[in-house]
Protein backbone atom coordinates (compact mmCIF):
# COMPACT_ATOMS: atom_id res chain seq x y z
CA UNK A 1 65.96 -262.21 -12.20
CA UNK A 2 64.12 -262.14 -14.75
CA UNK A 3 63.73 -259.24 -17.39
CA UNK A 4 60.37 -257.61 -17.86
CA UNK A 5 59.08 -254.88 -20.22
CA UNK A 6 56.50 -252.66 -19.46
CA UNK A 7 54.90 -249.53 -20.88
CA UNK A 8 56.26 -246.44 -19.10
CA UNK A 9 54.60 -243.91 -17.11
CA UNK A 10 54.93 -240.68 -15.42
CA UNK A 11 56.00 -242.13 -12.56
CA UNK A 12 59.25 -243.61 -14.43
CA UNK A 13 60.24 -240.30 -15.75
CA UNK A 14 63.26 -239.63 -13.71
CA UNK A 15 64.37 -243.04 -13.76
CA UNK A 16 64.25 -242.32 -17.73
CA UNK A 17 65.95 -239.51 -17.66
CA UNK A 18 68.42 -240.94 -15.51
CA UNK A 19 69.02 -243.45 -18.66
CA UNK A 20 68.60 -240.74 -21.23
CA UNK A 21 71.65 -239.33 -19.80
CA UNK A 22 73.98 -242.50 -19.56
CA UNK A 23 73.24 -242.44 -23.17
CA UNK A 24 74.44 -238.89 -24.17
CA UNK A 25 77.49 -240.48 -22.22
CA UNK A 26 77.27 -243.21 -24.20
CA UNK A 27 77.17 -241.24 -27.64
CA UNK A 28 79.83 -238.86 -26.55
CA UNK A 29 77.74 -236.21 -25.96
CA UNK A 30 76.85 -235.87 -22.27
CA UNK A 31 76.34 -232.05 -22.33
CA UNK A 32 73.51 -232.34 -25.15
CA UNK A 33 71.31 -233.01 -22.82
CA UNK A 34 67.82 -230.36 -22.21
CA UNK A 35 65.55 -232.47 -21.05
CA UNK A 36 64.02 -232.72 -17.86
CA UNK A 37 61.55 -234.97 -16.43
CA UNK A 38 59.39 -231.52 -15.62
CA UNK A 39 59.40 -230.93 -19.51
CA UNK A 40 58.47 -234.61 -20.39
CA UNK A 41 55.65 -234.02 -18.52
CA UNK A 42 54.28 -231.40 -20.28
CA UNK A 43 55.08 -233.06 -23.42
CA UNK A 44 53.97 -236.48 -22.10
CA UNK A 45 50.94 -236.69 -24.92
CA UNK A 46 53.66 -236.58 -27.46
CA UNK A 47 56.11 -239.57 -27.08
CA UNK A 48 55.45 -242.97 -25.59
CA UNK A 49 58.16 -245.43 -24.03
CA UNK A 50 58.80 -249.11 -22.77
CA UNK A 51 60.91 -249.39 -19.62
CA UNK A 52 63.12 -253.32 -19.28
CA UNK A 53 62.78 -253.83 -15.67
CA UNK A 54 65.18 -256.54 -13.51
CA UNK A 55 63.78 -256.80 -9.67
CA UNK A 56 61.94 -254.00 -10.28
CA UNK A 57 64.72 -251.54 -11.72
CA UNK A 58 64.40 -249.99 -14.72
CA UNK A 59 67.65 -250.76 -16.69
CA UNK A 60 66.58 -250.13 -19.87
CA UNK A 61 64.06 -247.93 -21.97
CA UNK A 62 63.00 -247.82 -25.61
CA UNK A 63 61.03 -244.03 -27.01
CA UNK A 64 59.21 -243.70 -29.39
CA UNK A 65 56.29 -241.45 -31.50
CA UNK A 66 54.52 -241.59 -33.83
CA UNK A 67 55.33 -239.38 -37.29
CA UNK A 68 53.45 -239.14 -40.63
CA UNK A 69 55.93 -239.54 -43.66
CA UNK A 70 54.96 -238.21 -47.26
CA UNK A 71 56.12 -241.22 -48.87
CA UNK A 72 54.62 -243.97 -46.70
CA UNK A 73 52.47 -242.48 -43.98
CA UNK A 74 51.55 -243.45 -40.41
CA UNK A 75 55.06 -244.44 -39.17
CA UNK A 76 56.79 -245.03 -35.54
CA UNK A 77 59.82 -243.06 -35.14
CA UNK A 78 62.23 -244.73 -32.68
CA UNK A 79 63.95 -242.33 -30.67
CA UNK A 80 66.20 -244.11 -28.33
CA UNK A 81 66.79 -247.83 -27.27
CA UNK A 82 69.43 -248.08 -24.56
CA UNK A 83 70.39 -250.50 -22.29
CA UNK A 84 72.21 -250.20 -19.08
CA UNK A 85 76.00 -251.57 -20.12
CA UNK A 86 75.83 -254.21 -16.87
CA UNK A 87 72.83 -255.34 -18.26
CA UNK A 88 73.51 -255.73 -21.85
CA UNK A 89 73.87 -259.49 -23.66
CA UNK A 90 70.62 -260.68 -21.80
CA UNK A 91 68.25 -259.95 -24.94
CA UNK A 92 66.84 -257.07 -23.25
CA UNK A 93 67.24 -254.59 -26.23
CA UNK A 94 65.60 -257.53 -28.34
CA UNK A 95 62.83 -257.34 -25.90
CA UNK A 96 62.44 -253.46 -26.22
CA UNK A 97 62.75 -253.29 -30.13
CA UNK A 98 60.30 -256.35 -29.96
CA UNK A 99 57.70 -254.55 -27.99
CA UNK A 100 58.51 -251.56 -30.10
CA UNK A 101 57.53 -253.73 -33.45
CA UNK A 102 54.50 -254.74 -32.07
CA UNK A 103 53.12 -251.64 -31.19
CA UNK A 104 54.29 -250.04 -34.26
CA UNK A 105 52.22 -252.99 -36.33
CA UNK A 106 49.31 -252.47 -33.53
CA UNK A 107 48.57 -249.52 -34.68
CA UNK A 108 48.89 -249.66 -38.17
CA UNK A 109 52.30 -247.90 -38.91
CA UNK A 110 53.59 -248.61 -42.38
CA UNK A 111 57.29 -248.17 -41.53
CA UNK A 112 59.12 -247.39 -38.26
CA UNK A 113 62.54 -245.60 -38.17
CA UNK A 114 65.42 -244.25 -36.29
CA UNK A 115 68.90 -243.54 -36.26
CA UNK A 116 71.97 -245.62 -35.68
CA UNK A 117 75.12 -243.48 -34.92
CA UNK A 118 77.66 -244.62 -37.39
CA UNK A 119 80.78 -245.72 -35.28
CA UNK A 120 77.91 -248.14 -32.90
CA UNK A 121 79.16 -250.98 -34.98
CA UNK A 122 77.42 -253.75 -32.65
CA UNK A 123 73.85 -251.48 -33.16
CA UNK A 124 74.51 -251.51 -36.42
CA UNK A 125 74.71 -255.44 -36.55
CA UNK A 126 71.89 -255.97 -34.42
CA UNK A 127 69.86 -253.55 -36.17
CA UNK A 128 70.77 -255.57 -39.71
CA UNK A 129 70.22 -258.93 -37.78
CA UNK A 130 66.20 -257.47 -36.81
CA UNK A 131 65.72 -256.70 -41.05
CA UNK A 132 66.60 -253.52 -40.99
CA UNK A 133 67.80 -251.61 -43.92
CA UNK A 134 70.91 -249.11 -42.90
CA UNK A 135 71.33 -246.44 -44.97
CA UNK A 136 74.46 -244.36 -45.50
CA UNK A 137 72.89 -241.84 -48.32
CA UNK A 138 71.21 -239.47 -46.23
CA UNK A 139 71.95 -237.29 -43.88
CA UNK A 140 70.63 -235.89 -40.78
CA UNK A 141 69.71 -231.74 -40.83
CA UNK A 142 69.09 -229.98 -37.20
CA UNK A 143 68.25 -226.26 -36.02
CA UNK A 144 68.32 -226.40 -32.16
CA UNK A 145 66.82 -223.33 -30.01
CA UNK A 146 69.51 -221.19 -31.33
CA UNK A 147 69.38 -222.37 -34.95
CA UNK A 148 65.80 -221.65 -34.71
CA UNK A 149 65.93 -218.18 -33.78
CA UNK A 150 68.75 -217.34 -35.79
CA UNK A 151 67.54 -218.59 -38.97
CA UNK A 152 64.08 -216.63 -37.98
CA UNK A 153 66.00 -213.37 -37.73
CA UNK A 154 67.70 -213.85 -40.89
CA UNK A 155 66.89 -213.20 -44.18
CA UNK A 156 67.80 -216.07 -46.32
């Protein structure tokens, strides 16, 4: 069959987060995981996504939204690309990141960006082999719910 991509939709959102959680698998991190397709629909005005359908199966998904940057401005912030591992080598993450680019130049971002966990080596050199620039200067800063309300209560 052949692979098509398609904007996603409500009606994809378990299928999504079925993916979502093959790739907290995937990243070593399968307990990580809060999301639920009842909270991506009330957030559903605040992230878009592409869905790589074979036969009609979704096997592969691409998220995205869209971020304002001091530097640069309007940019698209990539979330997640993942592709199902039985389904990986057919170009179908080429066909989400190209969709991805597209919209991202639609709409008049000046940059897009995401993160590339640093032991995916063969992201990494697909990533490079699309243009992209990798850094390895900066690093990533998070407060999750607790972090949140723990650094509210505190006083420094």
């Amino acid at each position: 069959m052949a692979i098509s991509i398609r904007k996603g939709t409500e009606n994809d959102f378990d299928a999504l987060m079925g993916l979502i959680k093959d790739l907290a698998v995937f990243e070593k991190s399968p307990d990580a995981v809060r999301n639920s397709p009842e909270l991506m629909k009330l957030d559903k005005d605040l992230f878009g996504f592409f869905v790589a359908e074979d036969g009609g199966r979704i096997v592969g998904y691409a998220l995205y939204f869209f971020a304002y940057f001091s530097w640069v401005g309007k940019s698209l912030y990539l979330e997640d690309i993942y592709v199902a591992p039985e389904h990986r080598g057919r170009k179908v993450g080429y066909l989400l990141m190209k969709r991805v680019v597209e919209l991202a130049k639609s709409e008049g971002c000046r940059r897009m960006r995401w993160q590339v966990l640093s032991w995916n080596e063969k992201a990494i050199r697909f990533y490079k082999r699309c243009g992209a620039e990798v850094d390895d200067e900066w690093l990533n800063c998070t407060l999750d719910e607790a972090g949140i309300a723990g650094f509210l209560k505190s006083k420094t």
